[in-house]
N, C-alpha and C. Protein backbone atom coordinates (compact mmCIF):
# COMPACT_ATOMS: atom_id res chain seq x y z
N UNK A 1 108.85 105.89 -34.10
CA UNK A 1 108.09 106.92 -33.43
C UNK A 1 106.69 106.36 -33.14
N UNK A 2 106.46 106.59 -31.78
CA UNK A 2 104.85 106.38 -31.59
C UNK A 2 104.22 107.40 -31.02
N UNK A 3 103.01 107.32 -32.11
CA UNK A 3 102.45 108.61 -32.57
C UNK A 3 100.79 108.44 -32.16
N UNK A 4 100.07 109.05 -30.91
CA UNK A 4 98.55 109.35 -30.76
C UNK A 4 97.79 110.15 -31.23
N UNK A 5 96.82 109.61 -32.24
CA UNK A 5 95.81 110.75 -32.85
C UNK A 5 94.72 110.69 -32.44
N UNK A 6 94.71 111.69 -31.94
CA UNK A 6 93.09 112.12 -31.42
C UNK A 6 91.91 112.98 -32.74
N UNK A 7 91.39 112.03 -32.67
CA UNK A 7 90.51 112.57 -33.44
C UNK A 7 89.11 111.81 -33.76
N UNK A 8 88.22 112.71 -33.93
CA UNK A 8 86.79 111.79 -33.91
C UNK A 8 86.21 111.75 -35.24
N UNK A 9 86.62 112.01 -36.55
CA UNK A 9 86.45 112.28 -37.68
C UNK A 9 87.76 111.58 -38.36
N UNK A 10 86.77 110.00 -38.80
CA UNK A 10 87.75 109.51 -39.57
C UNK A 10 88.74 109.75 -40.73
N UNK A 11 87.85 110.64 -41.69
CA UNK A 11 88.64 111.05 -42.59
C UNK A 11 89.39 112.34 -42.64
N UNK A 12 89.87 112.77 -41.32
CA UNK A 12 90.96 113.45 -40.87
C UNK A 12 91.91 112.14 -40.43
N UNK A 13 91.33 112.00 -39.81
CA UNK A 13 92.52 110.65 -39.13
C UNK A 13 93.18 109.70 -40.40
N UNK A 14 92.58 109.63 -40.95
CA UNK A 14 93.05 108.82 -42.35
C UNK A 14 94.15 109.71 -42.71
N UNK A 15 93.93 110.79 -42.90
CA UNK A 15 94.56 112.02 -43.60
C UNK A 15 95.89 111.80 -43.00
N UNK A 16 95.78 112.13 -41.55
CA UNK A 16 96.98 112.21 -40.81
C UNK A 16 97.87 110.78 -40.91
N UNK A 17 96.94 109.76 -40.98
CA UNK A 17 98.20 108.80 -40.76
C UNK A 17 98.96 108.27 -42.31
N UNK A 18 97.82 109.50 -43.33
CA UNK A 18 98.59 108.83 -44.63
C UNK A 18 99.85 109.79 -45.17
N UNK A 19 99.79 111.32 -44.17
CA UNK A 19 100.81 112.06 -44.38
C UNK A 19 101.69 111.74 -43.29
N UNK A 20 101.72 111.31 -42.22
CA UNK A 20 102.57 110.75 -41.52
C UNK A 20 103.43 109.33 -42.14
N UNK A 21 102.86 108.51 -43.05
CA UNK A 21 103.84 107.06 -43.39
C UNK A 21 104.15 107.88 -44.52
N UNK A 22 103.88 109.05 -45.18
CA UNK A 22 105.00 109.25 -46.73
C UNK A 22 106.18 109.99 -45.56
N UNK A 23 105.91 110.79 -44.57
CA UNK A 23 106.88 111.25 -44.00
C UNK A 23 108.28 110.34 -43.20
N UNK A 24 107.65 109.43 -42.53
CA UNK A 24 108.00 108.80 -41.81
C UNK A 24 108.26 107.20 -42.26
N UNK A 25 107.87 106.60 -43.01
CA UNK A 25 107.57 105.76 -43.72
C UNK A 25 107.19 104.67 -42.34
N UNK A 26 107.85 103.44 -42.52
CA UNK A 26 107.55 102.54 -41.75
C UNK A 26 108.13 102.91 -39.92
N UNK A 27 108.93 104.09 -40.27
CA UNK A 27 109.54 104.22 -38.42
C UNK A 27 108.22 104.98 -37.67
N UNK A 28 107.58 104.72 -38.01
CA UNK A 28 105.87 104.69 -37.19
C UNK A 28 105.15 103.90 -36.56
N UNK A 29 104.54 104.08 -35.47
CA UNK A 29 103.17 103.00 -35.45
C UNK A 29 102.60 104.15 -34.55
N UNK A 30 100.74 104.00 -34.90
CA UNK A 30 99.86 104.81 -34.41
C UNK A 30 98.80 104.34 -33.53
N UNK A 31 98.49 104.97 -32.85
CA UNK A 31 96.85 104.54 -32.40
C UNK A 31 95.92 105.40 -32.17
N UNK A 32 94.89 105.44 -32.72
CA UNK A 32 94.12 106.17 -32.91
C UNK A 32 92.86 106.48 -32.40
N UNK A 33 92.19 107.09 -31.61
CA UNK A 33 91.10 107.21 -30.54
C UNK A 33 89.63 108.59 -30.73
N UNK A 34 88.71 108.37 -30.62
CA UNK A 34 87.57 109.10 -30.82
C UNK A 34 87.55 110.11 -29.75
N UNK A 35 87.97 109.74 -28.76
CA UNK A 35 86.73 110.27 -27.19
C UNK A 35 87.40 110.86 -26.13
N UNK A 36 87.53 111.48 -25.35
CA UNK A 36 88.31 111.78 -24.42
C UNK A 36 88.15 111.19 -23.53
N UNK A 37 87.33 110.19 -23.06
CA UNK A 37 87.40 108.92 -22.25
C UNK A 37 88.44 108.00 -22.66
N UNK A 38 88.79 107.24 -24.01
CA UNK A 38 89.64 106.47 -24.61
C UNK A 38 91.07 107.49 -24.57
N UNK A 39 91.01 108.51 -24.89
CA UNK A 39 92.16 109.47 -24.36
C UNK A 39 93.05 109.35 -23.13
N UNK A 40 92.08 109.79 -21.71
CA UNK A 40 92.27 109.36 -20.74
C UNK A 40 92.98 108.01 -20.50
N UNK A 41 92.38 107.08 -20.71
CA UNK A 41 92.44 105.63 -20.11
C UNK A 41 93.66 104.82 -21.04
N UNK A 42 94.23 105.59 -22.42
CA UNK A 42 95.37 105.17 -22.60
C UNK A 42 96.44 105.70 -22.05
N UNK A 43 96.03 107.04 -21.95
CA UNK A 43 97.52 107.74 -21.67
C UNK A 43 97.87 108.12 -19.83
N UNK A 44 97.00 107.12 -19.31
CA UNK A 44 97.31 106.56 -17.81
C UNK A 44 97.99 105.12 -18.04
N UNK A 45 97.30 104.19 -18.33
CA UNK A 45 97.76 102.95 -19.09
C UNK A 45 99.27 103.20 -19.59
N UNK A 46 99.46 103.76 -20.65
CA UNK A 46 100.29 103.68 -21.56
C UNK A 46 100.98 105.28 -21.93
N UNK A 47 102.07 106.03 -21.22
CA UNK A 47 102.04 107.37 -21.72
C UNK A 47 103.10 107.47 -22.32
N UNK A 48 103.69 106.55 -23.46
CA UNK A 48 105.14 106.55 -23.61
C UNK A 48 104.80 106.74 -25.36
N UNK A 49 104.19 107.85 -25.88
CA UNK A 49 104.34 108.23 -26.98
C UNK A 49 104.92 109.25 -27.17
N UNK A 50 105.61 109.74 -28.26
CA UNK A 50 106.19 110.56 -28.86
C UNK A 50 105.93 111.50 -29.17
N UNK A 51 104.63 111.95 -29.75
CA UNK A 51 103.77 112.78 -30.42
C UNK A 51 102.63 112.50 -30.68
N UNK A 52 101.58 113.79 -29.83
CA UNK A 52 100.30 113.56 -30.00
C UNK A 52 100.28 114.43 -31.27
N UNK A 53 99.12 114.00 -32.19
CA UNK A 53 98.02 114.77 -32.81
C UNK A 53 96.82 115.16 -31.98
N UNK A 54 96.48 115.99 -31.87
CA UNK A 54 94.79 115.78 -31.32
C UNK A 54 94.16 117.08 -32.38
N UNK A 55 92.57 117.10 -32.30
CA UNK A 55 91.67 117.41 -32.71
C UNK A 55 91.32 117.97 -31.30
N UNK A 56 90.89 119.51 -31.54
CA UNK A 56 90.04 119.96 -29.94
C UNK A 56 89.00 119.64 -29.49
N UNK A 57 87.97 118.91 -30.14
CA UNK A 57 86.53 118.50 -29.84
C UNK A 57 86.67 117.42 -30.62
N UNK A 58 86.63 116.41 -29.49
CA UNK A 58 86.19 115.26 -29.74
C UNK A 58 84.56 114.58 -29.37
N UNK A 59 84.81 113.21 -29.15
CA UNK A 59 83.20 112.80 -29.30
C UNK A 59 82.33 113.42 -28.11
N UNK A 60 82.92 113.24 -27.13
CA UNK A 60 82.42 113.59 -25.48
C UNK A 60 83.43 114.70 -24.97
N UNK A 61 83.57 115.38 -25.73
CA UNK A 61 84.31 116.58 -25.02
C UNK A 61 85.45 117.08 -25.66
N UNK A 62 86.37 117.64 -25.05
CA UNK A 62 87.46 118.67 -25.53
C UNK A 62 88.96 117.69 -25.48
N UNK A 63 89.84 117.59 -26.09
CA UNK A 63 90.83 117.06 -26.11
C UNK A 63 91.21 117.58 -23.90
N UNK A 64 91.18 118.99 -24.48
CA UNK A 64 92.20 119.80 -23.21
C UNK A 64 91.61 118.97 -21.84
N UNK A 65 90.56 118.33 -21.85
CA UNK A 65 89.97 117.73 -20.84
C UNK A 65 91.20 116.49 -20.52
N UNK A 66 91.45 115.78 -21.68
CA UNK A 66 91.94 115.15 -21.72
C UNK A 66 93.77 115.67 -20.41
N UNK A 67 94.29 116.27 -21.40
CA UNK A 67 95.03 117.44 -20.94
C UNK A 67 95.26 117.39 -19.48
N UNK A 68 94.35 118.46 -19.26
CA UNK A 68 93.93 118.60 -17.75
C UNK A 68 94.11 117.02 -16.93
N UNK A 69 93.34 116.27 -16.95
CA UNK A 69 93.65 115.29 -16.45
C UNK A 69 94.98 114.25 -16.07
N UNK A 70 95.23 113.92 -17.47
CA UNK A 70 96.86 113.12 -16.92
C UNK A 70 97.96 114.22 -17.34
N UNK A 71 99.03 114.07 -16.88
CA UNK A 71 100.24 115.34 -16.72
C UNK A 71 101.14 114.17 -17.98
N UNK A 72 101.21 115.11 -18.69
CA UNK A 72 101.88 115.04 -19.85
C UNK A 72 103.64 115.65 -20.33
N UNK A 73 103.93 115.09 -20.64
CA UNK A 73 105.64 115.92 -21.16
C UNK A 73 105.37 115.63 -22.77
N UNK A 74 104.59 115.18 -23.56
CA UNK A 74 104.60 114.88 -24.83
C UNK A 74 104.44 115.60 -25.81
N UNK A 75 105.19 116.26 -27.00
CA UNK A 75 104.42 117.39 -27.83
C UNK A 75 103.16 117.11 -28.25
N UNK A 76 102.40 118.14 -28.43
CA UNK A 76 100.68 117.95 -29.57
C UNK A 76 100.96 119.04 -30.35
N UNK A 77 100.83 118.35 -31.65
CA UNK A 77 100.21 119.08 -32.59
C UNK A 77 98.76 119.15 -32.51
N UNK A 78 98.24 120.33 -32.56
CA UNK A 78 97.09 120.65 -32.63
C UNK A 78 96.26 120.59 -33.94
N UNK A 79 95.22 119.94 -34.36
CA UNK A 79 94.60 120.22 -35.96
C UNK A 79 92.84 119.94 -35.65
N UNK A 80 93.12 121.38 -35.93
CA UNK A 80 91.13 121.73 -35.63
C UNK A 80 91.00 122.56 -36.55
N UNK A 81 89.63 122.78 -36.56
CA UNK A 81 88.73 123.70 -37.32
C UNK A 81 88.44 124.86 -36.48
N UNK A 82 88.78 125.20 -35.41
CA UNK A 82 88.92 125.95 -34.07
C UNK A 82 90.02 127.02 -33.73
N UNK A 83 89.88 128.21 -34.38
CA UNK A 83 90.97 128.93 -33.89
C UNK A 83 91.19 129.83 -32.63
N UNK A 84 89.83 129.72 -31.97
CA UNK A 84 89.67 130.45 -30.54
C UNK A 84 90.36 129.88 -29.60
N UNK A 85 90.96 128.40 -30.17
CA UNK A 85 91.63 127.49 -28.94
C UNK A 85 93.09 127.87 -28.83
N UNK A 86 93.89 128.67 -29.79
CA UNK A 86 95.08 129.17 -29.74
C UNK A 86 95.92 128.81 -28.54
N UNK A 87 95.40 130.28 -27.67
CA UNK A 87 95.78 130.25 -26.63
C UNK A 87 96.34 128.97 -25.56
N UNK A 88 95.06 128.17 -25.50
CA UNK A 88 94.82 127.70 -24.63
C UNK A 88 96.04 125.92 -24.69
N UNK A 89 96.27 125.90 -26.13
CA UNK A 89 96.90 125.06 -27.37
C UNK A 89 98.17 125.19 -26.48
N UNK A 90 99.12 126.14 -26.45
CA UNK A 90 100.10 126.40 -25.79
C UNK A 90 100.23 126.26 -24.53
N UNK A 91 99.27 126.55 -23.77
CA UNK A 91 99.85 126.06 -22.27
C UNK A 91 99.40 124.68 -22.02
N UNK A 92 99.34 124.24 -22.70
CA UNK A 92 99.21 122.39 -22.61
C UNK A 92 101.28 122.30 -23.86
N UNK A 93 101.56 121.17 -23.95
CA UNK A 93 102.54 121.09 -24.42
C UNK A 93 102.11 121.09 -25.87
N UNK A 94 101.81 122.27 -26.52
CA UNK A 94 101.44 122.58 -28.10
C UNK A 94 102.48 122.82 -28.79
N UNK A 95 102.95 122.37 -29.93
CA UNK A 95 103.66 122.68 -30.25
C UNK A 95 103.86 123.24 -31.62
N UNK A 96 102.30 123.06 -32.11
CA UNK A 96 101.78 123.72 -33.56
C UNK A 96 100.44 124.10 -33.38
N UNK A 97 100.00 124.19 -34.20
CA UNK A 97 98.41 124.87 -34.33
C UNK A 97 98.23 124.88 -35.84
N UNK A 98 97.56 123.90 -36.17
CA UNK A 98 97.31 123.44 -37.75
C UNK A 98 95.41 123.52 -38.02
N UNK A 99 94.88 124.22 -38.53
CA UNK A 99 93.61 124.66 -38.77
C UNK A 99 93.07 123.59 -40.05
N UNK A 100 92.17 123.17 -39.72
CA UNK A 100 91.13 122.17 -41.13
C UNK A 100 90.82 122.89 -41.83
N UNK A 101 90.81 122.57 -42.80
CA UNK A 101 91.48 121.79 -43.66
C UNK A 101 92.98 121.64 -43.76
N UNK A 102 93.57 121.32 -43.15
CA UNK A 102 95.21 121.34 -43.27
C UNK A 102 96.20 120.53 -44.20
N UNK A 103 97.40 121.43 -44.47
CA UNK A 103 97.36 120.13 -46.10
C UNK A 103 98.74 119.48 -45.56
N UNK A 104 99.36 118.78 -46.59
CA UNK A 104 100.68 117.65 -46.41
C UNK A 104 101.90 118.80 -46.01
N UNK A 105 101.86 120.11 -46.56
CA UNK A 105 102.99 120.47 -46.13
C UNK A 105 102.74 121.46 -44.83
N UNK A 106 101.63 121.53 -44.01
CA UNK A 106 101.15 122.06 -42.70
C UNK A 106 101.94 121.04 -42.00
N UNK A 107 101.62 119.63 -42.30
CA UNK A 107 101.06 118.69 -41.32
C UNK A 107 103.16 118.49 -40.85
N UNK A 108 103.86 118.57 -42.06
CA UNK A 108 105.11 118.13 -42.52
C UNK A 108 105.91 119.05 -41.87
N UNK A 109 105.99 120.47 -41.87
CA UNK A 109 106.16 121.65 -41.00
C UNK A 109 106.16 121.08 -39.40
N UNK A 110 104.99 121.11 -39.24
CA UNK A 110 104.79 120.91 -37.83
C UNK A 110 105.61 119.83 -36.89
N UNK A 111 105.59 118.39 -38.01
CA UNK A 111 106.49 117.57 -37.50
C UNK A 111 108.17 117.97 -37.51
């Protein structure tokens, strides 16, 4: 499985990719990105992942920017500190909505 995490807060991102290898063990590989510029410019480049993570606010903006921009078929799990984004989570290809602090069996659910 290849798996994009968006997120601008390392020690979420840590989080995620250390509950993702007990889940998944080695049938993983990740890459991991701050910005919704680096967002963009992979997933034109490169859109052949499996499953996003993202975070809704990243360094320079909103994941959904991201979103908006390249046309996607990929699930996202969603994991923010942000619950006003609900809505908006779903009409992009959402397929969870996981709130921060989120723990191993949120993250495990969702997948």
């Amino acid at each position: 499985m290849n798996v994009l995490i968006l997120e601008d807060e390392f020690p979420a991102a840590k989080k995620i990719v250390y509950y993702l290898s007990e889940f998944l063990g080695s049938e993983f590989n990740y890459t991991h990105l701050r910005s919704v510029k680096e967002g963009i410019d992979i997933l034109k480049k490169m859109p052949s992942f499996d499953l996003i993570l993202s975070d809704i606010k990243l360094l320079d903006g909103t994941s959904f920017e991201i979103f908006d921009t390249v046309y996607l078929s990929i699930p996202i799990i969603f994991c923010t500190a942000y619950e006003e984004h609900l809505l908006e989570a779903f009409k992009t290809n959402g397929i969870a909505y996981i709130l921060k602090p989120f723990s191993k069996e949120e993250i495990k659910t969702a997948i």
